[in-house]
Structures are given as C-alpha cells and as structure tokens.
Protein backbone atom coordinates (compact mmCIF):
# COMPACT_ATOMS: atom_id res chain seq x y z
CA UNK A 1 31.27 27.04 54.28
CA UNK A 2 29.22 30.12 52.64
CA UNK A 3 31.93 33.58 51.97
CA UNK A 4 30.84 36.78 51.42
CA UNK A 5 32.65 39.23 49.25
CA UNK A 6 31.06 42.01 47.93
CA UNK A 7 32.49 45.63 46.04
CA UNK A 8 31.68 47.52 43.16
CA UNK A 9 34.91 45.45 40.95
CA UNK A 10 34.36 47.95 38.10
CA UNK A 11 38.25 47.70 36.76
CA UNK A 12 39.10 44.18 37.55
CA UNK A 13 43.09 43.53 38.33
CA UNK A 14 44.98 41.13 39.91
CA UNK A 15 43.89 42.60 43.64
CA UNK A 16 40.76 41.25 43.07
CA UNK A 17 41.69 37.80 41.84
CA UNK A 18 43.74 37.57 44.69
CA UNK A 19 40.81 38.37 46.98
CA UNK A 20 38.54 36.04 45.17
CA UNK A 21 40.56 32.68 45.16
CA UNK A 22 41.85 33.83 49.08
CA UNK A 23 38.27 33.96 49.65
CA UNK A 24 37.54 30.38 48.00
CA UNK A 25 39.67 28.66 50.29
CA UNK A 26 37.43 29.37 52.50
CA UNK A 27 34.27 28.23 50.89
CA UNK A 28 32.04 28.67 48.73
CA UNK A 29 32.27 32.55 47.36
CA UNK A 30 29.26 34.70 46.24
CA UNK A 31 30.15 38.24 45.09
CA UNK A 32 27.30 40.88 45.70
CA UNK A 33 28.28 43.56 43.36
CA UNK A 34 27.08 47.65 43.35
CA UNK A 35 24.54 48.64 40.94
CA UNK A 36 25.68 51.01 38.42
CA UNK A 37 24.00 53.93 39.70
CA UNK A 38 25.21 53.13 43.13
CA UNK A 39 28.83 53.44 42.00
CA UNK A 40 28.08 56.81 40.40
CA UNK A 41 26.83 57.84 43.18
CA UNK A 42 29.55 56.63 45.29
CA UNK A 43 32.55 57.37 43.15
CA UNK A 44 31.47 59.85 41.01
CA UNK A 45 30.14 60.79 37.18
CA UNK A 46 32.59 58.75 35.46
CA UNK A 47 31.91 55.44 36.95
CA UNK A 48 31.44 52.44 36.67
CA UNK A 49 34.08 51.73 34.09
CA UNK A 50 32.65 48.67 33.11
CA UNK A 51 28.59 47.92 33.18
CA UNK A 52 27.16 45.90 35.79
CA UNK A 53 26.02 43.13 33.22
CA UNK A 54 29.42 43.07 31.90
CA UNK A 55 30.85 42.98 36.11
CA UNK A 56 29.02 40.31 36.58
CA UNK A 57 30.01 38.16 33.36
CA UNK A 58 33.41 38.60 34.49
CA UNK A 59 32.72 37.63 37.69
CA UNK A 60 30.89 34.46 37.20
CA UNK A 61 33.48 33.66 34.58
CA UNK A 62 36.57 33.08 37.34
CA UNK A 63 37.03 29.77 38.67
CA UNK A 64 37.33 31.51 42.64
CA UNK A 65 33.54 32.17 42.46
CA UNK A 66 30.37 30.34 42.78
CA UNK A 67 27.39 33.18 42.44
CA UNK A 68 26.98 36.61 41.92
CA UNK A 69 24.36 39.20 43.24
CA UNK A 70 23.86 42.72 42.97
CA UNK A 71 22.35 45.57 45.24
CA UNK A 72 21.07 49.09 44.86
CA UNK A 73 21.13 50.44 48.58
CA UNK A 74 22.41 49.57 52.04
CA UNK A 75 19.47 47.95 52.76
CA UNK A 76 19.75 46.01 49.64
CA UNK A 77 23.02 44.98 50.39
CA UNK A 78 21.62 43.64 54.35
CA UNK A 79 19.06 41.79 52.60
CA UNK A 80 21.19 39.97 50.16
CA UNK A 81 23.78 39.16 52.77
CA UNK A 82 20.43 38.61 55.10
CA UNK A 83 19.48 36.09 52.41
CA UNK A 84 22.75 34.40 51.57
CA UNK A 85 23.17 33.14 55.41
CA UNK A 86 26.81 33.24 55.19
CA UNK A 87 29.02 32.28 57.66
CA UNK A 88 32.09 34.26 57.01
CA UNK A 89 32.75 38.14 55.46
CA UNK A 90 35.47 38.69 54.19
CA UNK A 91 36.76 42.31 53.33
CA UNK A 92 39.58 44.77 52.67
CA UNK A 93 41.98 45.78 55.35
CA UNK A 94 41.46 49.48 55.20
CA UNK A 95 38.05 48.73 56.49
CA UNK A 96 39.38 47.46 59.90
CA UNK A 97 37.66 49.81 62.82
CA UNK A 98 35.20 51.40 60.36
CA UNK A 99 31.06 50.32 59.87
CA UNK A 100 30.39 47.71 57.53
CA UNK A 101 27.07 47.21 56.48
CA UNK A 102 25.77 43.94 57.11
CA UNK A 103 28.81 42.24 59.25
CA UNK A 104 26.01 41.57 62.17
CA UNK A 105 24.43 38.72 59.71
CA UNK A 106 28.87 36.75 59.75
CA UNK A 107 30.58 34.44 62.74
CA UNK A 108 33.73 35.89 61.52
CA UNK A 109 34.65 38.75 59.26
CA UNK A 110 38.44 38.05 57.51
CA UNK A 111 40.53 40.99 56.83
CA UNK A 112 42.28 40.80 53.48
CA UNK A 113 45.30 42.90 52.96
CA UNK A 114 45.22 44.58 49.73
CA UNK A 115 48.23 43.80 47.04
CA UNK A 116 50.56 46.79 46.81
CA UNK A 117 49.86 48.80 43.91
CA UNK A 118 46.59 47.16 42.97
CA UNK A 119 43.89 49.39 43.14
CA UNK A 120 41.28 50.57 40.59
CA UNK A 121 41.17 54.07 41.65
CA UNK A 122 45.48 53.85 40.93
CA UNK A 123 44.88 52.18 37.80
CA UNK A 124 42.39 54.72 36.57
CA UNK A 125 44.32 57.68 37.42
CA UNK A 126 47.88 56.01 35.80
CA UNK A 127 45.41 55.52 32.66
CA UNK A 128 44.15 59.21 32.68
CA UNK A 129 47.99 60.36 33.15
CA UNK A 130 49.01 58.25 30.34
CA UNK A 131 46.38 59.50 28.24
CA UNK A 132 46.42 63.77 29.12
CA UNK A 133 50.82 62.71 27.97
C-alpha cells in the first residue's frame, strides 16, 4: 500500500520518527517535503533550520521511508500527491476538521497524534531560551 506523509521536517526529533515508522506499517512511505522558500514563507525569516538538500538526506537516510519529494506551492503539493497515486494520507491530529490540500486524491486519511512535547516550533524556542540565559 502507497502512504503519504508530507511537512516541512526542518528540526527532526523523535515526533517525526514516530510518525514515519507509524506510517510504514502501513506501506510504503514517501515524504513530500516544503521547499525552503516555502517554509520562510510559512514560518517566518528564520526558517528552515536545516536546508532542503540536507531535509531530504535525512529523510531518505531512515529505515521508515522509501522516497522523498519536494514542492514549492499548493498546487505543487496536489500534483505530487496527484502523481504518487497513494492510497492512504496520513497526517497530524491538530489537522482534524481543518482543509488539507490534496486529501481528495486518499481512500483514507489516518490521524496521527502528536508525541507530547515533541514539536519543532517547542524545540526551537527551548533552544533560543537556553541561548538569550
């Protein structure tokens, strides 16, 4: 069976390995991943953390997933998904009763609940707490 994950994964932590081999029991897992300039535009001046050639490295490196793709737009995003012909999604929690682009193309889309305390926006701002000490 073909999974869909997809996110910007700038800070990688264990949240997102848990996402990643949840999502590979499943199937097999490609990743489509935000273009730098997406996240900027997204999250702000000071992202991504990490580059997208060095996102997707990582990415490709864990066992949990088979491919990797990126997108620039929403409609890039459709067409990769479009392309991919996936069967299930497979997404966040906090997403439940909100859009998300592309879930027309799944069968099913999976909610994942996140793991308490992981999150790269909490990581980021422990680190810049830590570091204005």
């Amino acid at each position: 069976m073909k999974v869909w994950v997809n996110g910007s994964f700038d800070v990688l932590h264990r949240g997102h390995i848990e996402l990643l081999r949840y999502a590979n029991g499943w199937g097999r897992v490609r990743v489509g991943i935000d273009t730098d300039e997406r996240i900027k535009k997204l999250k702000g001046d000071n992202r991504p953390m990490n580059s997208l050639k060095d996102r997707k490295f990582l990415l490709e490196s864990i066992k949990y997933v088979d491919s990797v793709v990126y997108f620039n737009t929403n409609e890039g995003l459709e067409n990769v998904i479009k392309d991919w012909g996936g069967k299930i999604m497979i997404i966040g929690s906090d997403y439940k009763n909100k859009h998300i682009i592309g879930s027309h193309f799944f069968e099913k889309i999976i909610y994942f609940d996140r793991i308490k305390n992981y999150s790269t926006t909490k990581i980021l701002e422990n680190e810049k707490n830590i570091s204005n000490r």
